[in-house]
PDB file of N, CA and C in Angstrom:
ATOM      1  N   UNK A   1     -97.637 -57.987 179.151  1.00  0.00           N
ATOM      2  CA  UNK A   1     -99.016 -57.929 178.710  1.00  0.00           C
ATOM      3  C   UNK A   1     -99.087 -57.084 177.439  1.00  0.00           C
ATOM      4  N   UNK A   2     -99.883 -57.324 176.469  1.00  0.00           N
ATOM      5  CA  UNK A   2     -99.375 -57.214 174.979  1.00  0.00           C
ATOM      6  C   UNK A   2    -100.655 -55.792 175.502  1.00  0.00           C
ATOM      7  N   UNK A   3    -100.524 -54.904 174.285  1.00  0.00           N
ATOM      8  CA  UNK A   3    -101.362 -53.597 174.930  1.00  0.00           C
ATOM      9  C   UNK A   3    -103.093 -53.695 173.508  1.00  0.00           C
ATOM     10  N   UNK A   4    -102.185 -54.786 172.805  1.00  0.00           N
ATOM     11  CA  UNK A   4    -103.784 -55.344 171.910  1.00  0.00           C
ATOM     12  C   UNK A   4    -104.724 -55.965 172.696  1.00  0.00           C
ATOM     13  N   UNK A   5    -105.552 -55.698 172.472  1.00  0.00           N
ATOM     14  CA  UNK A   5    -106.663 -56.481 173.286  1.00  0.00           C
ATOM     15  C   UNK A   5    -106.824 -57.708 172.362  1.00  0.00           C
ATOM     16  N   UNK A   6    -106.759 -58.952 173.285  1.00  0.00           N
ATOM     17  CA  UNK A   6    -106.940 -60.259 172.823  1.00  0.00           C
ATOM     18  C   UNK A   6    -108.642 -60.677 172.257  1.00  0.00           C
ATOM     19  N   UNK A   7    -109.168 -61.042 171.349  1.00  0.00           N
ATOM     20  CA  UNK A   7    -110.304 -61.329 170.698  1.00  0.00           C
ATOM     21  C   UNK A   7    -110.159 -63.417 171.244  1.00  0.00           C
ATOM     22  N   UNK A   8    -111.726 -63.495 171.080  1.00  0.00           N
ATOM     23  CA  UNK A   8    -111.761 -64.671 172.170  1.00  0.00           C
ATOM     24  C   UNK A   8    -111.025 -65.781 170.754  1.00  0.00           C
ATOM     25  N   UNK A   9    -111.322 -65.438 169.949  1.00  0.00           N
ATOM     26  CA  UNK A   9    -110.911 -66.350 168.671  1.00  0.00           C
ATOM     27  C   UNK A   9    -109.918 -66.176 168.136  1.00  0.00           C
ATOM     28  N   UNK A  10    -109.055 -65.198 168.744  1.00  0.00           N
ATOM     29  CA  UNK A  10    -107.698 -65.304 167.701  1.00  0.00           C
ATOM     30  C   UNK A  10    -108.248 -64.544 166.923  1.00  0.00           C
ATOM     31  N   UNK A  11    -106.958 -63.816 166.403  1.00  0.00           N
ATOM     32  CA  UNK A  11    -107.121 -62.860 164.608  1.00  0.00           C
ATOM     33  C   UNK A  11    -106.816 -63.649 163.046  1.00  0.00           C
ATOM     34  N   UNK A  12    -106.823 -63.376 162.380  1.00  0.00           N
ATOM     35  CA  UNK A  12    -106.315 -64.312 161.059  1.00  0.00           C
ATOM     36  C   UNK A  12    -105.086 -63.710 161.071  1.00  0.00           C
ATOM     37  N   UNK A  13    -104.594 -62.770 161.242  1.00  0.00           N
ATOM     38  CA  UNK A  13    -102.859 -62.117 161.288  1.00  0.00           C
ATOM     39  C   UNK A  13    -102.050 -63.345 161.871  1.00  0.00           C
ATOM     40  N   UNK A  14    -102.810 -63.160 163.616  1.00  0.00           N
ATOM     41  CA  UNK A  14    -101.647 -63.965 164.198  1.00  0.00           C
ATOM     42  C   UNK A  14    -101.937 -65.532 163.672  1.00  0.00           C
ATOM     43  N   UNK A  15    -102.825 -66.066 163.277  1.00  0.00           N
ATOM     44  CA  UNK A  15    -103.380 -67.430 163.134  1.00  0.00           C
ATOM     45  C   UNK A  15    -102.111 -67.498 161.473  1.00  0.00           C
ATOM     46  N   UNK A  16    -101.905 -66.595 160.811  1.00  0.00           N
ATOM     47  CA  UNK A  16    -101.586 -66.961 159.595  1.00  0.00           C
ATOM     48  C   UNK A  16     -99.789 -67.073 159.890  1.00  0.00           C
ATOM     49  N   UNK A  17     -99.411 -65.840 160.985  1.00  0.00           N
ATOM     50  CA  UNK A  17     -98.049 -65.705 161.397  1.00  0.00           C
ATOM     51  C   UNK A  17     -97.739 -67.102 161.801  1.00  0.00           C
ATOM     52  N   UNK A  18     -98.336 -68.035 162.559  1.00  0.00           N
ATOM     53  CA  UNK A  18     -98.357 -69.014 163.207  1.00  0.00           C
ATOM     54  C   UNK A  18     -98.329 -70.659 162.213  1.00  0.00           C
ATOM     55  N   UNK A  19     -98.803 -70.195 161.204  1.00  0.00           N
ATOM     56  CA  UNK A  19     -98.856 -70.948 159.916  1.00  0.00           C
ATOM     57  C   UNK A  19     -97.775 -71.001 159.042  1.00  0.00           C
ATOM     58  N   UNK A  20     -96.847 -69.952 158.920  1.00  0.00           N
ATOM     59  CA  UNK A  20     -95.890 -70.462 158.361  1.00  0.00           C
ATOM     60  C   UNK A  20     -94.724 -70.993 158.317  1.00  0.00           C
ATOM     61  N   UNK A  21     -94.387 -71.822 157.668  1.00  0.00           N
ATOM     62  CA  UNK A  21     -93.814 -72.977 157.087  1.00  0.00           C
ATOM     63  C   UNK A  21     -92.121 -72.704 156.993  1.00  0.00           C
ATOM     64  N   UNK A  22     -91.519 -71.848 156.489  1.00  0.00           N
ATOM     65  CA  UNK A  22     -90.493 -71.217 156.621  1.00  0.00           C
ATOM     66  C   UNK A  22     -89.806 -70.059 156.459  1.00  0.00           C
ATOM     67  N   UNK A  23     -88.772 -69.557 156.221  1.00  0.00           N
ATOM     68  CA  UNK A  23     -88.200 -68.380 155.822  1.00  0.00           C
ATOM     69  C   UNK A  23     -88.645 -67.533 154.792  1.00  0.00           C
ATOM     70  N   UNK A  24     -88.731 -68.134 153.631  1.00  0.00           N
ATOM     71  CA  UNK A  24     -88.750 -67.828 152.158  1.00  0.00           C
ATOM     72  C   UNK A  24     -90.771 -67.640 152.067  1.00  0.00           C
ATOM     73  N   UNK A  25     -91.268 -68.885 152.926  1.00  0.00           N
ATOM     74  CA  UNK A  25     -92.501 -68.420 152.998  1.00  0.00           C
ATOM     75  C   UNK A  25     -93.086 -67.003 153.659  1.00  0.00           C
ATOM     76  N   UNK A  26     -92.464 -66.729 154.604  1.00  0.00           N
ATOM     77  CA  UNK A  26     -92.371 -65.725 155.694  1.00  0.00           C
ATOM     78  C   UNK A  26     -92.100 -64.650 154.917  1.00  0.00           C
ATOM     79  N   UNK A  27     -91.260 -64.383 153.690  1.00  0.00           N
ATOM     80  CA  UNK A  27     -90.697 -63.767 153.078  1.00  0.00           C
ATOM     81  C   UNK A  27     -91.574 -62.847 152.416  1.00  0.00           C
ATOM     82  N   UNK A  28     -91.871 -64.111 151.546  1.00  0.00           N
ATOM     83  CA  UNK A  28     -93.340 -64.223 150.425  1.00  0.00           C
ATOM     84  C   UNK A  28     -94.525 -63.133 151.108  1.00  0.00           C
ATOM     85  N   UNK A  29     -95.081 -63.604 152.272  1.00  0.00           N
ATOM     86  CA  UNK A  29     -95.791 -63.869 152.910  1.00  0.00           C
ATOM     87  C   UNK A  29     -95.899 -61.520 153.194  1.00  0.00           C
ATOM     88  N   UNK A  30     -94.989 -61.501 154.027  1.00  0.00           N
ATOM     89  CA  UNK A  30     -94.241 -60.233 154.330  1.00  0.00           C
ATOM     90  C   UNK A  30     -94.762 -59.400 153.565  1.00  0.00           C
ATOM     91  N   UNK A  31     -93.980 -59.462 152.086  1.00  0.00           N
ATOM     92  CA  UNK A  31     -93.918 -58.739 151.025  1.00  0.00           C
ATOM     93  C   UNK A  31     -95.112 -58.733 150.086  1.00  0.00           C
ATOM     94  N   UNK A  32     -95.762 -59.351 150.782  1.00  0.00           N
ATOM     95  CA  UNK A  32     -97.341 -59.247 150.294  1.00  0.00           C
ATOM     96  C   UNK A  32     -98.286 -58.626 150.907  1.00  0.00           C
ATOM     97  N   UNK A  33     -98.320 -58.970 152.511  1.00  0.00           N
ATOM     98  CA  UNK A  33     -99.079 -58.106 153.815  1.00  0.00           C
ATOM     99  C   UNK A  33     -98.637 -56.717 153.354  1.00  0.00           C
ATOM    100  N   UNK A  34     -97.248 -56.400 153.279  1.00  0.00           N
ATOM    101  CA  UNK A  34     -96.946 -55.220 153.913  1.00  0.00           C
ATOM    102  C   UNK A  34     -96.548 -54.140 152.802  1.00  0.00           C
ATOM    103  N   UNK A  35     -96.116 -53.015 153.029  1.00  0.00           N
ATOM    104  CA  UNK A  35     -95.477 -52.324 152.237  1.00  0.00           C
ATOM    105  C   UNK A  35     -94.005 -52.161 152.479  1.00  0.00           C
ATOM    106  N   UNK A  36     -93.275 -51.193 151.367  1.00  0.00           N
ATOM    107  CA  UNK A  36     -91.898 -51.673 151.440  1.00  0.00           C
ATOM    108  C   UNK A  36     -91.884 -50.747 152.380  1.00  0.00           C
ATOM    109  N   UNK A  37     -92.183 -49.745 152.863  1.00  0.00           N
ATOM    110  CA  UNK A  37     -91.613 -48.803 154.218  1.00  0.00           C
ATOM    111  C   UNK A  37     -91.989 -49.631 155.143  1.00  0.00           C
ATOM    112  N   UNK A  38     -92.829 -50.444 155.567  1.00  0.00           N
ATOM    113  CA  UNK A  38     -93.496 -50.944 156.538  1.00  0.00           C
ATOM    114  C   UNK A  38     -93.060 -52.151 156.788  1.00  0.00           C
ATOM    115  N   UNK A  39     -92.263 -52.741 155.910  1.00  0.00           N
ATOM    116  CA  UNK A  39     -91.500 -53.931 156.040  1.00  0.00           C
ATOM    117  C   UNK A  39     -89.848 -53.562 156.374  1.00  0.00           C
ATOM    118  N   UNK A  40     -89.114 -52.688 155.548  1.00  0.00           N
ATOM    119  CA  UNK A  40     -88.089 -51.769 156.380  1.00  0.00           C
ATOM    120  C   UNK A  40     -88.167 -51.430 157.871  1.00  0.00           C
ATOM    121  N   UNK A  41     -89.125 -51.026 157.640  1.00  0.00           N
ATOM    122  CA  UNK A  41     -89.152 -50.266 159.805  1.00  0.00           C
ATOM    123  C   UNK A  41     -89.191 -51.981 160.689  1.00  0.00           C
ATOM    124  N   UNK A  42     -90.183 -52.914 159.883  1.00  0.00           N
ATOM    125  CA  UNK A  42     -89.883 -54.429 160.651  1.00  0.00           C
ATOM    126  C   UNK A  42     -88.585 -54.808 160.814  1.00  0.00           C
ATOM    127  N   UNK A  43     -87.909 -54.676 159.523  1.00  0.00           N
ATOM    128  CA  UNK A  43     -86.403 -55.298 159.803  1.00  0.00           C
ATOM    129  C   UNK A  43     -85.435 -54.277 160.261  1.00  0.00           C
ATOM    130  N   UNK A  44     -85.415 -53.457 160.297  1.00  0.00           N
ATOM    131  CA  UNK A  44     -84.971 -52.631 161.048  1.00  0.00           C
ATOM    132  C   UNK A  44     -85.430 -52.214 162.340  1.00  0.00           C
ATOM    133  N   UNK A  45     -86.334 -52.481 162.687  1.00  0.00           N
ATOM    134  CA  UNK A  45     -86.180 -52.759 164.446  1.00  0.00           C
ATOM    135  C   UNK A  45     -85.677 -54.552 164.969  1.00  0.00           C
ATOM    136  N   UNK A  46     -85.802 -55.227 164.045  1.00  0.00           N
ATOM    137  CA  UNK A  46     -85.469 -56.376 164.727  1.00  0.00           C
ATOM    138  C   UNK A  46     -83.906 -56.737 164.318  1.00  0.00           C
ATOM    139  N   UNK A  47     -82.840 -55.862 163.750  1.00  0.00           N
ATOM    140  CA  UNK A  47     -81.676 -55.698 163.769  1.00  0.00           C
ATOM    141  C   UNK A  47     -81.182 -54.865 164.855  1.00  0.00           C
ATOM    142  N   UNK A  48     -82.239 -53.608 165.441  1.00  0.00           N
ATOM    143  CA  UNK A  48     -82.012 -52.595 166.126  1.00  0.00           C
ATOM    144  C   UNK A  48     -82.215 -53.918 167.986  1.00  0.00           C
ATOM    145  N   UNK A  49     -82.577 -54.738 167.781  1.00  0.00           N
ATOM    146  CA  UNK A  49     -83.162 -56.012 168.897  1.00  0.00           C
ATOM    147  C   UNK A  49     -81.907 -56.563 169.010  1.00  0.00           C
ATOM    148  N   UNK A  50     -81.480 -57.224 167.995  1.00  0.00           N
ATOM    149  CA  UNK A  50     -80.504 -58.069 168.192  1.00  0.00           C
ATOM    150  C   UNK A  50     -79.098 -57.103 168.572  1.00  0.00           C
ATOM    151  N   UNK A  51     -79.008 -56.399 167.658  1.00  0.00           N
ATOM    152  CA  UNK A  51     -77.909 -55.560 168.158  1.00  0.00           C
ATOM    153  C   UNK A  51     -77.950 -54.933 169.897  1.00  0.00           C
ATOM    154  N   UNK A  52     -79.220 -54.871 170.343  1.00  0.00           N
ATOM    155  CA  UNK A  52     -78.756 -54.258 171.979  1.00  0.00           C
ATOM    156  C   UNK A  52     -79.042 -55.837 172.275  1.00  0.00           C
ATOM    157  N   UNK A  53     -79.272 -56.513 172.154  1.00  0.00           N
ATOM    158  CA  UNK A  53     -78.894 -58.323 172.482  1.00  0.00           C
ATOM    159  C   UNK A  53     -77.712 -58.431 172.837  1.00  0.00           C
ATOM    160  N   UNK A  54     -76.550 -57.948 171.586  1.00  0.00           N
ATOM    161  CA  UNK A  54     -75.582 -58.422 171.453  1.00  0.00           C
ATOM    162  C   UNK A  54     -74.657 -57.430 172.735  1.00  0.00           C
ATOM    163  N   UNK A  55     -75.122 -56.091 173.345  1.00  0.00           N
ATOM    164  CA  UNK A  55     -74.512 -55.374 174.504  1.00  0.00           C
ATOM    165  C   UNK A  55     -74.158 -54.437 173.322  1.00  0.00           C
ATOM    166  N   UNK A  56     -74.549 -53.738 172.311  1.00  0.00           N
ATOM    167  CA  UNK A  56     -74.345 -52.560 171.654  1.00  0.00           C
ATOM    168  C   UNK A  56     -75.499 -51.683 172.595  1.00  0.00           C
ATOM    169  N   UNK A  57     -74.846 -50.394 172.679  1.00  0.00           N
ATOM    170  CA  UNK A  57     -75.397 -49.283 173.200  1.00  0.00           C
ATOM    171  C   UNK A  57     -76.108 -48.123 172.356  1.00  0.00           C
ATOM    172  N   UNK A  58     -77.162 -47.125 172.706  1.00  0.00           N
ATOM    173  CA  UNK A  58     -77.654 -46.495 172.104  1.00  0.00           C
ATOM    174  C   UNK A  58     -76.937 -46.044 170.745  1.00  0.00           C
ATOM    175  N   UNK A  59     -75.738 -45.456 170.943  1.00  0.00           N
ATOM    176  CA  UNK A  59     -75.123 -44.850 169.957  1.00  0.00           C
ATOM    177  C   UNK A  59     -74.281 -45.641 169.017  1.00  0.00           C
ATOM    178  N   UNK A  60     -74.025 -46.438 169.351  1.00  0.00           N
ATOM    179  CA  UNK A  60     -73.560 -47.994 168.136  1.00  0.00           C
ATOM    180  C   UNK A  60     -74.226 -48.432 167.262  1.00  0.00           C
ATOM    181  N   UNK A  61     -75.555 -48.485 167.824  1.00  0.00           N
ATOM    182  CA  UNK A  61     -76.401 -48.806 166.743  1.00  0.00           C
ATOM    183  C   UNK A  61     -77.022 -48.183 166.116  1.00  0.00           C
ATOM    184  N   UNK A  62     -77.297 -46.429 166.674  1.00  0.00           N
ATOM    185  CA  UNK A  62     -77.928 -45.260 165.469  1.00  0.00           C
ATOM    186  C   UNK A  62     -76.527 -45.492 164.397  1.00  0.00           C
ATOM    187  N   UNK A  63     -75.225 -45.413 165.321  1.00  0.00           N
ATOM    188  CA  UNK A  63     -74.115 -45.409 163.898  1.00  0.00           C
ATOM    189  C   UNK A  63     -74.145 -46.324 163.067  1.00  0.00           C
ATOM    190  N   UNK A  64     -74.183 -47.832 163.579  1.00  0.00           N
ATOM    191  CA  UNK A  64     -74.327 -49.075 162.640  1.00  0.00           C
ATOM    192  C   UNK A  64     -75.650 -48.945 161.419  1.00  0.00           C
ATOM    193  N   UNK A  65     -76.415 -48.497 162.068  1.00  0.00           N
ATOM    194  CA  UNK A  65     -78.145 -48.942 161.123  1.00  0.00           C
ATOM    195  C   UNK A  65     -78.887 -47.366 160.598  1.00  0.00           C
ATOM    196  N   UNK A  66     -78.456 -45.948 161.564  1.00  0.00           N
ATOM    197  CA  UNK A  66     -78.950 -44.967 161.374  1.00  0.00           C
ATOM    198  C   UNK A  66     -80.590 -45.000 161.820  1.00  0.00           C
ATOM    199  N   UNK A  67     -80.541 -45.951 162.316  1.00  0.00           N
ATOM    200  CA  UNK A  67     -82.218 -45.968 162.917  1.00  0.00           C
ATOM    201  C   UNK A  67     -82.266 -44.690 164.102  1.00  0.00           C
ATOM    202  N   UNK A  68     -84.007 -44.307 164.320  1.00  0.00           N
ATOM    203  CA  UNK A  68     -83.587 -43.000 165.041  1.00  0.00           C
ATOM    204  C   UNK A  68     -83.446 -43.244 166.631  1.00  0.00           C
ATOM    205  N   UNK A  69     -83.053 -42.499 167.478  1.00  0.00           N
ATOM    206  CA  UNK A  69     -83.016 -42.922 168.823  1.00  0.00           C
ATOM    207  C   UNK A  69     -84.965 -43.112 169.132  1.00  0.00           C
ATOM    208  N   UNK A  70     -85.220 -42.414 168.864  1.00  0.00           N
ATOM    209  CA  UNK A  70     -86.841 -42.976 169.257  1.00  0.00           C
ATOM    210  C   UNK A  70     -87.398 -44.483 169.387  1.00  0.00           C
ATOM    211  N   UNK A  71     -86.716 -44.854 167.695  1.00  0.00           N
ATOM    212  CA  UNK A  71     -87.122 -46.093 168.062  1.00  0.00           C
ATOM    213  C   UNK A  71     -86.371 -47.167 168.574  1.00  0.00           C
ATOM    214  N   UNK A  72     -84.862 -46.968 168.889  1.00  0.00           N
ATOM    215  CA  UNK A  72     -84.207 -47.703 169.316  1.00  0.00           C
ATOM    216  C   UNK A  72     -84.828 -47.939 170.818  1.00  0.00           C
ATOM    217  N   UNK A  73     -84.729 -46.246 171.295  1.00  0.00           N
ATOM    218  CA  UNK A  73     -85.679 -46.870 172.400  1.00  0.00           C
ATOM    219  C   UNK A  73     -86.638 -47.450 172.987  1.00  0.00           C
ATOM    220  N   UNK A  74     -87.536 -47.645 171.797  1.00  0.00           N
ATOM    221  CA  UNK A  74     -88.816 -48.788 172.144  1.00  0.00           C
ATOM    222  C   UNK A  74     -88.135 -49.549 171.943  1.00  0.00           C
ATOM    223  N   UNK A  75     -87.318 -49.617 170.628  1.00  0.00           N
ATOM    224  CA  UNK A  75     -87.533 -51.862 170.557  1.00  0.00           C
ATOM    225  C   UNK A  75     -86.549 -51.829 172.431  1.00  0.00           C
ATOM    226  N   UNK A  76     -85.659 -51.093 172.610  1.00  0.00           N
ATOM    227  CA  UNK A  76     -85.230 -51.137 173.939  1.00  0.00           C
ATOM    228  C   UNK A  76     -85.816 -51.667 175.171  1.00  0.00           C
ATOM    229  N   UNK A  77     -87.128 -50.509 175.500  1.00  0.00           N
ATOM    230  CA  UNK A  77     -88.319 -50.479 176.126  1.00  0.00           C
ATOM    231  C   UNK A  77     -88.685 -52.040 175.627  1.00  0.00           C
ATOM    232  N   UNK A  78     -89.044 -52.329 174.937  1.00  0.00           N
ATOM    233  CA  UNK A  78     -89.803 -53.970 174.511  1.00  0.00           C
ATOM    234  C   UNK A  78     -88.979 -54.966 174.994  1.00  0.00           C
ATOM    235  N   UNK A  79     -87.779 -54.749 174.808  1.00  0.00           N
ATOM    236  CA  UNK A  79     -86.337 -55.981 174.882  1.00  0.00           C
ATOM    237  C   UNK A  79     -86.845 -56.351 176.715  1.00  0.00           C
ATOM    238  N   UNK A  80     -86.869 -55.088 177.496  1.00  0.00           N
ATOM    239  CA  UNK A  80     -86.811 -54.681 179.100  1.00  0.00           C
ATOM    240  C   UNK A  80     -88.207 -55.060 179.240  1.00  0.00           C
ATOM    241  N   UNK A  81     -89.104 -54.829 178.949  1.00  0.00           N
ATOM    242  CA  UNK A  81     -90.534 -54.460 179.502  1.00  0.00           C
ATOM    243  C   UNK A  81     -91.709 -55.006 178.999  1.00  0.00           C
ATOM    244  N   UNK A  82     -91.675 -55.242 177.235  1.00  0.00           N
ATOM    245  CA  UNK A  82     -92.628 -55.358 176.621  1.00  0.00           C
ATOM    246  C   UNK A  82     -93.540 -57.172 176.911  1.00  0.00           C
ATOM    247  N   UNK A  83     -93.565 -57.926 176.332  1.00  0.00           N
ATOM    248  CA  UNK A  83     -94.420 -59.080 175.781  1.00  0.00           C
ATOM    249  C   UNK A  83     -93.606 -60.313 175.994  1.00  0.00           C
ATOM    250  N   UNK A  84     -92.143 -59.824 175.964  1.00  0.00           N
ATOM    251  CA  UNK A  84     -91.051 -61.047 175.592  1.00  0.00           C
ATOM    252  C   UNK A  84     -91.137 -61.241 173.934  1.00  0.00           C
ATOM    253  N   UNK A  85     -91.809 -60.708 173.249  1.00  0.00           N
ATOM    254  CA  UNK A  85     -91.687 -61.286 172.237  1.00  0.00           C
ATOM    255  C   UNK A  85     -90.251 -61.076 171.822  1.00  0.00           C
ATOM    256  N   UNK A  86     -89.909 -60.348 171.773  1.00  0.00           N
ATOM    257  CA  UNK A  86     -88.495 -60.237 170.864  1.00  0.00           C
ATOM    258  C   UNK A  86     -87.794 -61.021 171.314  1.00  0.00           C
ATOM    259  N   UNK A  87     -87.635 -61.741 173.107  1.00  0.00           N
ATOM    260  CA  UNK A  87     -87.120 -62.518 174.006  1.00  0.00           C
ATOM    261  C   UNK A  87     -86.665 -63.599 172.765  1.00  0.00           C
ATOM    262  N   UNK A  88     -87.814 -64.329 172.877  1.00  0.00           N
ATOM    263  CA  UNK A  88     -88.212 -64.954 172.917  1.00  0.00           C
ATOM    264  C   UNK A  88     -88.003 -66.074 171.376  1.00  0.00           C
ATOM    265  N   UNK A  89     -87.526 -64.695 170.414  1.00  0.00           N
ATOM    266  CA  UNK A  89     -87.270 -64.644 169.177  1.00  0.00           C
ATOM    267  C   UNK A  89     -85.656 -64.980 168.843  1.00  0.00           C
ATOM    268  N   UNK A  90     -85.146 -63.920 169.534  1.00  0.00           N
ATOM    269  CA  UNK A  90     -83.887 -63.867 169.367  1.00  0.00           C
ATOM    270  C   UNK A  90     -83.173 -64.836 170.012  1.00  0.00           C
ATOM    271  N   UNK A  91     -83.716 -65.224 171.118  1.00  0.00           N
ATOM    272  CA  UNK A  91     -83.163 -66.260 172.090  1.00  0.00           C
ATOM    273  C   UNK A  91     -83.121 -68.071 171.157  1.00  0.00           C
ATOM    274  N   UNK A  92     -84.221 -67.625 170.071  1.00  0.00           N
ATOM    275  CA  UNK A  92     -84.222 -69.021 169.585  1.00  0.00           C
ATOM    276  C   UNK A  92     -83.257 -68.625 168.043  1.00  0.00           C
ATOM    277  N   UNK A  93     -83.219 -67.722 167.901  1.00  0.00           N
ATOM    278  CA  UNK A  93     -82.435 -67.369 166.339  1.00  0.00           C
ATOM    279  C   UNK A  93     -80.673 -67.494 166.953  1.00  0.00           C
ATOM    280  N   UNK A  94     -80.235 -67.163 168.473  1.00  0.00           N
ATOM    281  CA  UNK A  94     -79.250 -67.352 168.273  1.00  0.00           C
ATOM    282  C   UNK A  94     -78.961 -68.900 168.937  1.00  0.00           C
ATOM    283  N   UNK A  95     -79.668 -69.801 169.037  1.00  0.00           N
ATOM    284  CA  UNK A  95     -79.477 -70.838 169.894  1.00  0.00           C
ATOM    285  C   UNK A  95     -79.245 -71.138 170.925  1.00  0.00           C
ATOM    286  N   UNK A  96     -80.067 -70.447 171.549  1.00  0.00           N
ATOM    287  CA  UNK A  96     -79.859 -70.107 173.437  1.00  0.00           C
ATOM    288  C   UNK A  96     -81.426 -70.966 173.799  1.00  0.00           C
ATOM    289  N   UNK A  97     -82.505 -71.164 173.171  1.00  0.00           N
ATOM    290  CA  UNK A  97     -83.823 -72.223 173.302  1.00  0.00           C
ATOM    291  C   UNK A  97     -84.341 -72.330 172.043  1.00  0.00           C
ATOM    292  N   UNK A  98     -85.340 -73.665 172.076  1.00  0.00           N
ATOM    293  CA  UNK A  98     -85.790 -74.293 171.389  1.00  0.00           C
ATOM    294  C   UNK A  98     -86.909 -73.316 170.513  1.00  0.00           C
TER     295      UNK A  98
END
């Protein structure tokens, strides 16, 4: 259960996330929403995802990425507990579902 409260109409965030088209759009897209720290901490938790995906442990991946244990342990906490989103993500980036 996502801890946002759902609006009966959808947001334009997720409606626009849902809209795009591909990578490079996504890219575009990113680097326009966001800022560059704020787009760093994105890709760097979703490397910090795949890596405990892959059976790397807390301390493999502060060494691999230097990300801090704090947040390893959420995206952790999320991988175990959260929404599935990351599931759900990674499961289709490495070809495990559609």
């Amino acid at each position: 259960m996502s801890k946002i409260p759902e609006k009966p109409d959808g947001t334009s965030l997720y409606r626009a996330v849902a809209a795009i088209r591909d990578e490079e759009e996504c890219r575009r897209f990113l680097q326009d929403l966001c800022t560059i720290a704020e787009l760093k901490a994105l890709e760097q938790r979703m490397e910090v995802a795949m890596l405990l995906d892959d059976g790397m442990n807390y301390s493999q991946v502060l060494e691999k990425t230097g990300t801090s244990s704090a947040t390893i342990s959420r995206v952790n906490r999320c991988l175990r507990y959260g929404a599935k989103g990351y599931r759900v993500i990674i499961d289709r980036l490495k070809g495990r579902t559609e």
